[in-house]
N, C-alpha and C. Protein backbone atom coordinates (compact mmCIF):
# COMPACT_ATOMS: atom_id res chain seq x y z
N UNK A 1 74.15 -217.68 243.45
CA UNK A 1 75.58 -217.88 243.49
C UNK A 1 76.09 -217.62 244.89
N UNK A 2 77.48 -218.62 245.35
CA UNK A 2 77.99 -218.13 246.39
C UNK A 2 78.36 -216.95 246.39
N UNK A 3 78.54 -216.32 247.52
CA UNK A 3 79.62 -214.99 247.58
C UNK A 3 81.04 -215.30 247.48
N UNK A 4 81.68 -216.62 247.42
CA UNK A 4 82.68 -217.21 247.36
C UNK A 4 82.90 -216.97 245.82
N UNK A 5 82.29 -217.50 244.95
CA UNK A 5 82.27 -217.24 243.58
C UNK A 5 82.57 -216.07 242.98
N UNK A 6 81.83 -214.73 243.70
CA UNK A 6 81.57 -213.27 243.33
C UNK A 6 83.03 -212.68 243.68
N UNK A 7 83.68 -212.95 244.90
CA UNK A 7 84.13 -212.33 245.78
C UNK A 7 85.40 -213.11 245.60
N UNK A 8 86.48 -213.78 244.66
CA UNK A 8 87.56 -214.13 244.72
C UNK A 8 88.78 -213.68 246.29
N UNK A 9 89.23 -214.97 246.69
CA UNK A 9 90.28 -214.79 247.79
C UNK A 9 91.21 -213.82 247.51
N UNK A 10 92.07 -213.31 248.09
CA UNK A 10 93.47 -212.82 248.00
C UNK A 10 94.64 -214.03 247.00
N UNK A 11 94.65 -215.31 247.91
CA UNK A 11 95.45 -216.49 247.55
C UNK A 11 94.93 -216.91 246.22
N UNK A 12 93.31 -217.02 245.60
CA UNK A 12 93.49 -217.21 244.49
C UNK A 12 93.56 -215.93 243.28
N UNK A 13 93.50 -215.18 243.80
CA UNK A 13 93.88 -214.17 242.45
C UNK A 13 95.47 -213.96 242.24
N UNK A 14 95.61 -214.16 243.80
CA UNK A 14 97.66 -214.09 243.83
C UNK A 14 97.99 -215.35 242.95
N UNK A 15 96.96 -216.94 242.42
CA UNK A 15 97.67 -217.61 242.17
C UNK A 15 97.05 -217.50 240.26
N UNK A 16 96.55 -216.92 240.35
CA UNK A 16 95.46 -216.59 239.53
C UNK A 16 96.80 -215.94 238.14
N UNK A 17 96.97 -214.70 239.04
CA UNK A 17 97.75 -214.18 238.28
C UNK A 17 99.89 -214.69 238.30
N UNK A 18 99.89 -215.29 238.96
CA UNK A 18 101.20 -216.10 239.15
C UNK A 18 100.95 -216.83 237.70
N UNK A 19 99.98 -217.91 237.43
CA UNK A 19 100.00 -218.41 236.62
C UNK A 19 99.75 -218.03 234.91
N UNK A 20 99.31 -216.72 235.00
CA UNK A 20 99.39 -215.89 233.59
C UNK A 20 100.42 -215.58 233.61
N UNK A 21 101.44 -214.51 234.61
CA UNK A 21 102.44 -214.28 234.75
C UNK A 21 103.72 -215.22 234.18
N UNK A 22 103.61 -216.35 234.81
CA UNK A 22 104.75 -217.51 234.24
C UNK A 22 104.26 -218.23 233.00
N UNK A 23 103.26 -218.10 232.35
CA UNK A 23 102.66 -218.42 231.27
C UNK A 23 102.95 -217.73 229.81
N UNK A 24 103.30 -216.43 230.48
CA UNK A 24 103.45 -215.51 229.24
C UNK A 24 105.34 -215.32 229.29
N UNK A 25 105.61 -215.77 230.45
CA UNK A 25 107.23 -215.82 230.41
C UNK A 25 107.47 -217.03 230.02
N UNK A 26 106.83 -217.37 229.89
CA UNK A 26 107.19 -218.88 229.18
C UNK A 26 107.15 -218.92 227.25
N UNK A 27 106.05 -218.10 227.32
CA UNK A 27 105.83 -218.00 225.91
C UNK A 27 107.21 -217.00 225.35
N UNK A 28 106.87 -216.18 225.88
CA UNK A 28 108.18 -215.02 225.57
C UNK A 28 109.37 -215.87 225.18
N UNK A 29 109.90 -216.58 226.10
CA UNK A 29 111.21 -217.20 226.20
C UNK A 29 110.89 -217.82 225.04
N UNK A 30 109.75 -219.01 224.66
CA UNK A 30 110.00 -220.09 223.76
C UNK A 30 109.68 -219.06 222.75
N UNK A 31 109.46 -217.90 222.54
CA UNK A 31 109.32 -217.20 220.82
C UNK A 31 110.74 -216.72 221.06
N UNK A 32 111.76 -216.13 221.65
CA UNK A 32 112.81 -215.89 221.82
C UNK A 32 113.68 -217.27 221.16
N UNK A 33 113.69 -218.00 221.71
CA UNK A 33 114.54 -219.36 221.57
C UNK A 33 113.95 -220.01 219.82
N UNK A 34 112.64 -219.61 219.75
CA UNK A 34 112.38 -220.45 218.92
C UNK A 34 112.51 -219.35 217.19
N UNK A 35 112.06 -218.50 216.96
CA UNK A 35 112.10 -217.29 216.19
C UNK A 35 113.13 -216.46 216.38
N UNK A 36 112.90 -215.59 217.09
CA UNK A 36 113.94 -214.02 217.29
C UNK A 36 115.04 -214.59 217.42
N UNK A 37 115.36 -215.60 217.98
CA UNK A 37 116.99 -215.51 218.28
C UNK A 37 117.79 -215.93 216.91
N UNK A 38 117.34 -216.37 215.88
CA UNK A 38 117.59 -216.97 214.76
C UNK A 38 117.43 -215.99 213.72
N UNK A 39 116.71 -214.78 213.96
CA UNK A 39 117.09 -213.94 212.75
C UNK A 39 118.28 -212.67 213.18
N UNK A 40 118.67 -212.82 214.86
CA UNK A 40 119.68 -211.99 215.09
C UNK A 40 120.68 -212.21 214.35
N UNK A 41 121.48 -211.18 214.39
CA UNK A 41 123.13 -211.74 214.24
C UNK A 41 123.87 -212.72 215.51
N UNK A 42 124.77 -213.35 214.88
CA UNK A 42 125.84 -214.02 215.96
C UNK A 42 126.27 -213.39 216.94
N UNK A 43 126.49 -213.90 218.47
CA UNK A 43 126.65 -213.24 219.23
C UNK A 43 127.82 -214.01 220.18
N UNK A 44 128.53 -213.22 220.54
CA UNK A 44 129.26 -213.77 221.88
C UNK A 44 129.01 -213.85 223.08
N UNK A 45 128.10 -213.83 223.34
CA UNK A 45 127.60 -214.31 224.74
C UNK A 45 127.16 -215.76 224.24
N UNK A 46 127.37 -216.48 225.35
CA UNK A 46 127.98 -218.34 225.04
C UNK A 46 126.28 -218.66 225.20
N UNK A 47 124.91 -217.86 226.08
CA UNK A 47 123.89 -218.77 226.02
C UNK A 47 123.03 -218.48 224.79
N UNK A 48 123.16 -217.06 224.68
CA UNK A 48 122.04 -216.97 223.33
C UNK A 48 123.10 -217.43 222.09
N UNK A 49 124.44 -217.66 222.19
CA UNK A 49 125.08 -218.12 221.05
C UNK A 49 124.48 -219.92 220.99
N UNK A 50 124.50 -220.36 222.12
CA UNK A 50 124.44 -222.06 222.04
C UNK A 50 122.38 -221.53 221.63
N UNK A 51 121.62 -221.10 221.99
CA UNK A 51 120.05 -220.99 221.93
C UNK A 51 119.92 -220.24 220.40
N UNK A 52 120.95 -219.73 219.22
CA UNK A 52 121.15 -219.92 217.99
C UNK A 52 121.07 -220.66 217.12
N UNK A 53 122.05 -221.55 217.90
CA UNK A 53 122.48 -223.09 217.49
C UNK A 53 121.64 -224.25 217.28
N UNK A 54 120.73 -224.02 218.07
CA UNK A 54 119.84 -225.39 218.41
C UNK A 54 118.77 -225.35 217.79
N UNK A 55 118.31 -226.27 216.93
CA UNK A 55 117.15 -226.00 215.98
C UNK A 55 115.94 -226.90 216.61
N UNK A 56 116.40 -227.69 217.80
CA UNK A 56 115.48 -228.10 218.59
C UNK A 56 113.62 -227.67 218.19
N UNK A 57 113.27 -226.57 219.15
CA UNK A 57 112.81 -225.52 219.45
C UNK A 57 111.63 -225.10 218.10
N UNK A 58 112.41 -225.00 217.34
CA UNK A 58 111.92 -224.55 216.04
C UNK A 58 111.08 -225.89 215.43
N UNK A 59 111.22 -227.12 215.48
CA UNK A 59 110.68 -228.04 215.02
C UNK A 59 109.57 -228.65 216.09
N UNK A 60 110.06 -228.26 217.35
CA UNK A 60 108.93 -228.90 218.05
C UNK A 60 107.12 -228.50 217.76
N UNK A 61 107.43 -227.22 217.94
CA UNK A 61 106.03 -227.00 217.91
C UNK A 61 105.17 -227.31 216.78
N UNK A 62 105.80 -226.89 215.17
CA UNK A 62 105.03 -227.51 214.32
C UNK A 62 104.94 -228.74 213.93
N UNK A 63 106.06 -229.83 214.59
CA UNK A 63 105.76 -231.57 214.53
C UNK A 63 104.50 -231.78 215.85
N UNK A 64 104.38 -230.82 216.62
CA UNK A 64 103.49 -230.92 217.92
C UNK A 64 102.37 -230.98 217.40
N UNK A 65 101.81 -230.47 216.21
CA UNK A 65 100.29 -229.78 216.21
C UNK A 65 99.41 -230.56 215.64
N UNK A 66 100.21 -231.38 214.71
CA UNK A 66 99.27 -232.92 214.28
C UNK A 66 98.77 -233.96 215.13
N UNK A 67 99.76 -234.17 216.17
CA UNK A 67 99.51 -235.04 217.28
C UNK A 67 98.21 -234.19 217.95
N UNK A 68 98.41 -232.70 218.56
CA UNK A 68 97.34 -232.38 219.38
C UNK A 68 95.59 -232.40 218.74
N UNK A 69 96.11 -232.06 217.06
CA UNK A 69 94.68 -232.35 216.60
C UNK A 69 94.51 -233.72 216.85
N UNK A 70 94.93 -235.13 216.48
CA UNK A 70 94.52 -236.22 216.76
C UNK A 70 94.27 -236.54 217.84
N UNK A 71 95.13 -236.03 219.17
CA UNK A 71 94.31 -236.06 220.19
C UNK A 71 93.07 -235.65 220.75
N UNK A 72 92.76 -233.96 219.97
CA UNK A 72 91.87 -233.66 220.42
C UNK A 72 90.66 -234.45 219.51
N UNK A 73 90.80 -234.51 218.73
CA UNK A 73 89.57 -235.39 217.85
C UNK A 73 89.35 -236.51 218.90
N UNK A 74 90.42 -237.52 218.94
CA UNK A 74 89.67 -238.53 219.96
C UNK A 74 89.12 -238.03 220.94
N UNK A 75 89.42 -237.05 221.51
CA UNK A 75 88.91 -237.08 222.67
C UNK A 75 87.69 -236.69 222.79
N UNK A 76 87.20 -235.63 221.41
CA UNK A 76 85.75 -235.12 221.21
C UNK A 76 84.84 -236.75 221.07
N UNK A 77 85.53 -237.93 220.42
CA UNK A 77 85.29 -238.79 219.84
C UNK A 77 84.58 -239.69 221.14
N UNK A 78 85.90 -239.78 221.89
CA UNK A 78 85.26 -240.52 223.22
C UNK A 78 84.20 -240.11 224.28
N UNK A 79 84.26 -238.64 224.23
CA UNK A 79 82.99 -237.97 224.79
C UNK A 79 81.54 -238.04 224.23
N UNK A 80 81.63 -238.11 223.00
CA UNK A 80 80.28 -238.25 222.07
C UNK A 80 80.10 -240.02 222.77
N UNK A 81 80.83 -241.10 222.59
CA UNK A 81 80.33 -242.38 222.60
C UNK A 81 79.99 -242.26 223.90
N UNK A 82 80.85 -241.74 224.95
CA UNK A 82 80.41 -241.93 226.42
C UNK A 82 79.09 -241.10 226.14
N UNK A 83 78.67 -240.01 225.75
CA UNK A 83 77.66 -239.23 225.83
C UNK A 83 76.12 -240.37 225.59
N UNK A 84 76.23 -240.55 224.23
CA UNK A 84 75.12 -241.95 223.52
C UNK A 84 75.26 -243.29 223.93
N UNK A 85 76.37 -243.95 224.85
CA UNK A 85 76.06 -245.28 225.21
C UNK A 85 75.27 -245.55 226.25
């Protein structure tokens, strides 16, 4: 193995962890928006009152998950034919 391999940069662990970092704030937010904010009570503050409101959020992900299995099937699908032709 390189020592490049062993021995990670500064720049990629800084980006390394940037990207878990905004990954898990991402998640946070969409379980916020999508769950928690909907079993609070009503609120007067105008953004989590309108992020109440919106049932957006809540439907995406489980209309999402049929599509990603069919995608991922093809795609196991097209790798096997490329694999045997």
């Amino acid at each position: 193995m390189r020592t490049s391999q062993l021995n990670p940069s500064k720049e990629s662990r800084f980006w390394g962890w940037f990207f878990v970092s905004a990954g898990s704030i991402f998640f946070v937010g969409f379980l916020f928006a999508a769950v928690i904010s909907k079993l609070l009570p009503p609120s007067d503050i105008a953004i989590i009152s309108t992020i109440q409101d919106d049932w957006y959020y809540c439907f995406l992900v489980p209309l999402t998950l049929p599509v990603i299995v069919v995608a991922v099937y093809f795609h196991w699908l097209s790798m096997k034919m490329f694999k045997h032709a």
